[in-house]
N, C-alpha and C. Protein backbone atom coordinates (compact mmCIF):
# COMPACT_ATOMS: atom_id res chain seq x y z
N UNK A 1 16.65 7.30 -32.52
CA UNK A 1 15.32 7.00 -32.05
C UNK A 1 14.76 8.24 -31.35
N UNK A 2 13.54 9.01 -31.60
CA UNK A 2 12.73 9.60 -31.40
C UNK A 2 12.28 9.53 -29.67
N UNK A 3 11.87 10.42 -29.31
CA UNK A 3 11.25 10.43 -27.40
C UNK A 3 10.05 9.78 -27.75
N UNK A 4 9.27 9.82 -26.81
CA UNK A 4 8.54 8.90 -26.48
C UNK A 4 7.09 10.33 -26.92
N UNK A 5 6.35 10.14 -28.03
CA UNK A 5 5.79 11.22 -28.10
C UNK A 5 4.08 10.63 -27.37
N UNK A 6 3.15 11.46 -27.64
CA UNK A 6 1.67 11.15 -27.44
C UNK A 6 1.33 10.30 -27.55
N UNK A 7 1.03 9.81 -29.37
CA UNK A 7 0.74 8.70 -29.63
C UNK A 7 1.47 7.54 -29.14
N UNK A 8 2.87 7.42 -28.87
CA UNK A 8 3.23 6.47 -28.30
C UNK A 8 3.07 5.93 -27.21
N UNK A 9 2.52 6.93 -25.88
CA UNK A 9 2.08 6.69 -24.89
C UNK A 9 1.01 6.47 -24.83
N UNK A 10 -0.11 6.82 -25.57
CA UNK A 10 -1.02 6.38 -25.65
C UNK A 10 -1.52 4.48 -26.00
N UNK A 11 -0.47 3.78 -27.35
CA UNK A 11 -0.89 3.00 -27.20
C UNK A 11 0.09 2.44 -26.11
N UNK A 12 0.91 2.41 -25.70
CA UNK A 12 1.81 1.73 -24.21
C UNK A 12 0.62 1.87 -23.03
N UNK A 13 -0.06 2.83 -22.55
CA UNK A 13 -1.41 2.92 -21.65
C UNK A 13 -2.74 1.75 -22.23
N UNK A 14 -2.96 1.79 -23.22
CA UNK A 14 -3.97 0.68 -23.80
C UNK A 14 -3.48 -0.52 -23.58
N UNK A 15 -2.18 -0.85 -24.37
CA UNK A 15 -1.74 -2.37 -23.93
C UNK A 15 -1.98 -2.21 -22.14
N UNK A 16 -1.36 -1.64 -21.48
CA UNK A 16 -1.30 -1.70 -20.24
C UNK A 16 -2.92 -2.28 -19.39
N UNK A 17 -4.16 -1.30 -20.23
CA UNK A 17 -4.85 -1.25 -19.50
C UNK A 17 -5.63 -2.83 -19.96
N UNK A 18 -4.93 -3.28 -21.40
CA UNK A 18 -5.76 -4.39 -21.95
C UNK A 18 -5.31 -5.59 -21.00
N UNK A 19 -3.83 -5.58 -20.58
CA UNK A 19 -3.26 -6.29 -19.96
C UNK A 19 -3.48 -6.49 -18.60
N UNK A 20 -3.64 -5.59 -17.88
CA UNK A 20 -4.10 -5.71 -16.16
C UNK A 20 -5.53 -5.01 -15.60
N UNK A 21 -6.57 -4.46 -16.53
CA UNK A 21 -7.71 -4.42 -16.01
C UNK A 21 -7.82 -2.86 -15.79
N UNK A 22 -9.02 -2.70 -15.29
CA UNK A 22 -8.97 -1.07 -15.12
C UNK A 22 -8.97 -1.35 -13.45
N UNK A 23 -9.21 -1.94 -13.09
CA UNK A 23 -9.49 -2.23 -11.05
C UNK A 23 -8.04 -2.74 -11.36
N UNK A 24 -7.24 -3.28 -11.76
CA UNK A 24 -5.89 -3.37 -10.83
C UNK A 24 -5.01 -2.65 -11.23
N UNK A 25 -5.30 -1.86 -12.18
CA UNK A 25 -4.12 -0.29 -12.49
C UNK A 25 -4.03 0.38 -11.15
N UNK A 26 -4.31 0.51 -10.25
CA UNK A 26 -4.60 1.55 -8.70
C UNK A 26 -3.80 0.41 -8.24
N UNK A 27 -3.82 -0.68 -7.79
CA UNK A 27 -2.76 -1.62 -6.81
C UNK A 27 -1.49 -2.00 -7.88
N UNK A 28 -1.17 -1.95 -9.20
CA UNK A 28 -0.24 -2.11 -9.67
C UNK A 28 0.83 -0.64 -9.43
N UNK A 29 0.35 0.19 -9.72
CA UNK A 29 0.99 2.03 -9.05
C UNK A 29 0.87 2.00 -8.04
N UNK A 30 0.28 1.51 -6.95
CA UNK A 30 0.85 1.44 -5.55
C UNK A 30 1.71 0.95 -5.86
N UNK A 31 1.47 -0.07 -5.78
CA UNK A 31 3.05 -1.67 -5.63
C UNK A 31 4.29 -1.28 -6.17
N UNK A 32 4.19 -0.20 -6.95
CA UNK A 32 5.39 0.23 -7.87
C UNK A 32 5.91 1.28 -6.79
N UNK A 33 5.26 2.29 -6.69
CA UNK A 33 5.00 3.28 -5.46
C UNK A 33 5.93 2.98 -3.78
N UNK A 34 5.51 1.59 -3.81
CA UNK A 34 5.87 1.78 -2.36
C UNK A 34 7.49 0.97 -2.77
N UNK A 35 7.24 0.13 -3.90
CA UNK A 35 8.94 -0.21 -4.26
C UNK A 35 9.97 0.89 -4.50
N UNK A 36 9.63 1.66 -4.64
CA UNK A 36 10.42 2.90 -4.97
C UNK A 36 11.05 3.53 -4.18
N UNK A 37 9.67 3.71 -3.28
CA UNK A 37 9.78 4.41 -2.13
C UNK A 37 11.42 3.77 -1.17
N UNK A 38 10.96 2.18 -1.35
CA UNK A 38 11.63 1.68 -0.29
C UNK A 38 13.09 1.40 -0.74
N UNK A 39 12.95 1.33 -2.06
CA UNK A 39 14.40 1.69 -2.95
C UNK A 39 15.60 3.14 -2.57
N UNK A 40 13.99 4.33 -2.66
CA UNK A 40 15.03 5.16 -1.97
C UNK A 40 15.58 5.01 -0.93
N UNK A 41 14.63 4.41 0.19
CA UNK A 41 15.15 4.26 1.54
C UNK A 41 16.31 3.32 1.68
N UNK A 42 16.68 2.51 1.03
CA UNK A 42 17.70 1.97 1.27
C UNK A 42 19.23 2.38 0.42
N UNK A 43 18.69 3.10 -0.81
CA UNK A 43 19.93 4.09 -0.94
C UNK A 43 20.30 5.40 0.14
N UNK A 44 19.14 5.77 0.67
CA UNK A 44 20.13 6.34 1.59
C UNK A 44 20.30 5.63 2.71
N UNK A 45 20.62 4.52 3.24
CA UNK A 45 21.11 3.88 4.04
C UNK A 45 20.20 4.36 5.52
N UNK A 46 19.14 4.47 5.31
CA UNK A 46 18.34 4.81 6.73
C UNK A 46 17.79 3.37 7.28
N UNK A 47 18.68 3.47 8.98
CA UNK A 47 18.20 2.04 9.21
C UNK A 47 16.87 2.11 10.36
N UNK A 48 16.34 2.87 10.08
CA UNK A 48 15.33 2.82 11.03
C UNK A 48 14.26 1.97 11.26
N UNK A 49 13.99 1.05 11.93
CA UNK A 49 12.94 0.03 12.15
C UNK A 49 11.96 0.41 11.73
N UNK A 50 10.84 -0.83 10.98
CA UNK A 50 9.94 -0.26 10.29
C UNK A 50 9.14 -0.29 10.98
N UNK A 51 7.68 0.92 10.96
CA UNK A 51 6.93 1.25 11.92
C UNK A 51 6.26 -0.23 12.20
N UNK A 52 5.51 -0.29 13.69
CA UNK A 52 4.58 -1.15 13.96
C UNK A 52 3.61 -0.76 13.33
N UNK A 53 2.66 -2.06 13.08
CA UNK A 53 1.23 -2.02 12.86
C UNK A 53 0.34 -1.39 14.04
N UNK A 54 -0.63 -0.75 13.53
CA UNK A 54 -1.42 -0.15 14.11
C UNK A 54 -2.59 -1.31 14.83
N UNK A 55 -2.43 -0.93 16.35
CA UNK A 55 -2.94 -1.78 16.98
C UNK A 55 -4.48 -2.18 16.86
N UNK A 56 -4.76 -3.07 17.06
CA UNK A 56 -6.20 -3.75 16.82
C UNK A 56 -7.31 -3.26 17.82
N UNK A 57 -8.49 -3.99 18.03
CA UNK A 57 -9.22 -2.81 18.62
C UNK A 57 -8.60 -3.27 20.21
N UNK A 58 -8.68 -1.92 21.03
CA UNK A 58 -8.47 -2.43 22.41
C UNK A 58 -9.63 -3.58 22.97
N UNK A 59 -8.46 -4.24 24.22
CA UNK A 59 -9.58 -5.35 25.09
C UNK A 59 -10.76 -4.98 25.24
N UNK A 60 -11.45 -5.28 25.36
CA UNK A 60 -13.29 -5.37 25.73
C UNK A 60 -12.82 -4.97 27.39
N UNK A 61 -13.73 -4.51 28.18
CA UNK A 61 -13.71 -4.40 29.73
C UNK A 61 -13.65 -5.79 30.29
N UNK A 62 -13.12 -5.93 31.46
CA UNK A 62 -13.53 -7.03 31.77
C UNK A 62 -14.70 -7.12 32.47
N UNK A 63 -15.81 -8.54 32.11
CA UNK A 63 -16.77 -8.96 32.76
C UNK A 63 -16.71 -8.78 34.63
N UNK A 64 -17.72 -8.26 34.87
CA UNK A 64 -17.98 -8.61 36.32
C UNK A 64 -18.07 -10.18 36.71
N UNK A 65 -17.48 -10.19 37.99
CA UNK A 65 -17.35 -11.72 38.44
C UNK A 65 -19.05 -12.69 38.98
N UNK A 66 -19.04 -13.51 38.25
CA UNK A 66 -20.87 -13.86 39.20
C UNK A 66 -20.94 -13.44 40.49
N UNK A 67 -21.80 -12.42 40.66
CA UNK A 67 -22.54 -12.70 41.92
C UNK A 67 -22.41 -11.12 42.76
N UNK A 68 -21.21 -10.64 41.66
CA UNK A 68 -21.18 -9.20 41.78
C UNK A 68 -21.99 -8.34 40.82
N UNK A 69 -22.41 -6.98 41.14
CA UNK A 69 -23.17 -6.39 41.00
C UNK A 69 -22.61 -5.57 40.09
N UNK A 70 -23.60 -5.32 38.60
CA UNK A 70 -23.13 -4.80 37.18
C UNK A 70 -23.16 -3.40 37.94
N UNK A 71 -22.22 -2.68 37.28
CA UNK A 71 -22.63 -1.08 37.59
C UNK A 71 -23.07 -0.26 36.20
């Protein structure tokens, strides 16, 4: 069996694109992307906690109490 030449990739990309859209080709290569990613990370055995989420917006100030004076 022969490599995988031009034409063959070409129609494997068409089915692909007939099959999942042209808007979800970009989140299907992420999703693959970050599986990979995290594939490597666990072949090399790195146990490092996964980052926190990035915090939301900070508290608002707090309100002045009635009867006190806005500055």
């Amino acid at each position: 069996m022969d490599a995988l030449s031009i034409p063959h990739l070409l129609i494997i990309l068409l089915i692909v694109l007939v099959f999942f859209g042209g808007r979800r080709i970009p989140e299907v290569m992420r999703g693959m992307g970050e599986g990979i990613r995290s594939f490597k990370e666990g072949m090399r055995g790195n146990e490092q906690a996964p980052p926190a989420p990035p915090a939301s917006t900070p508290n608002p100030p707090a309100a002045a109490a009635p009867g006190e004076p806005k500055k």
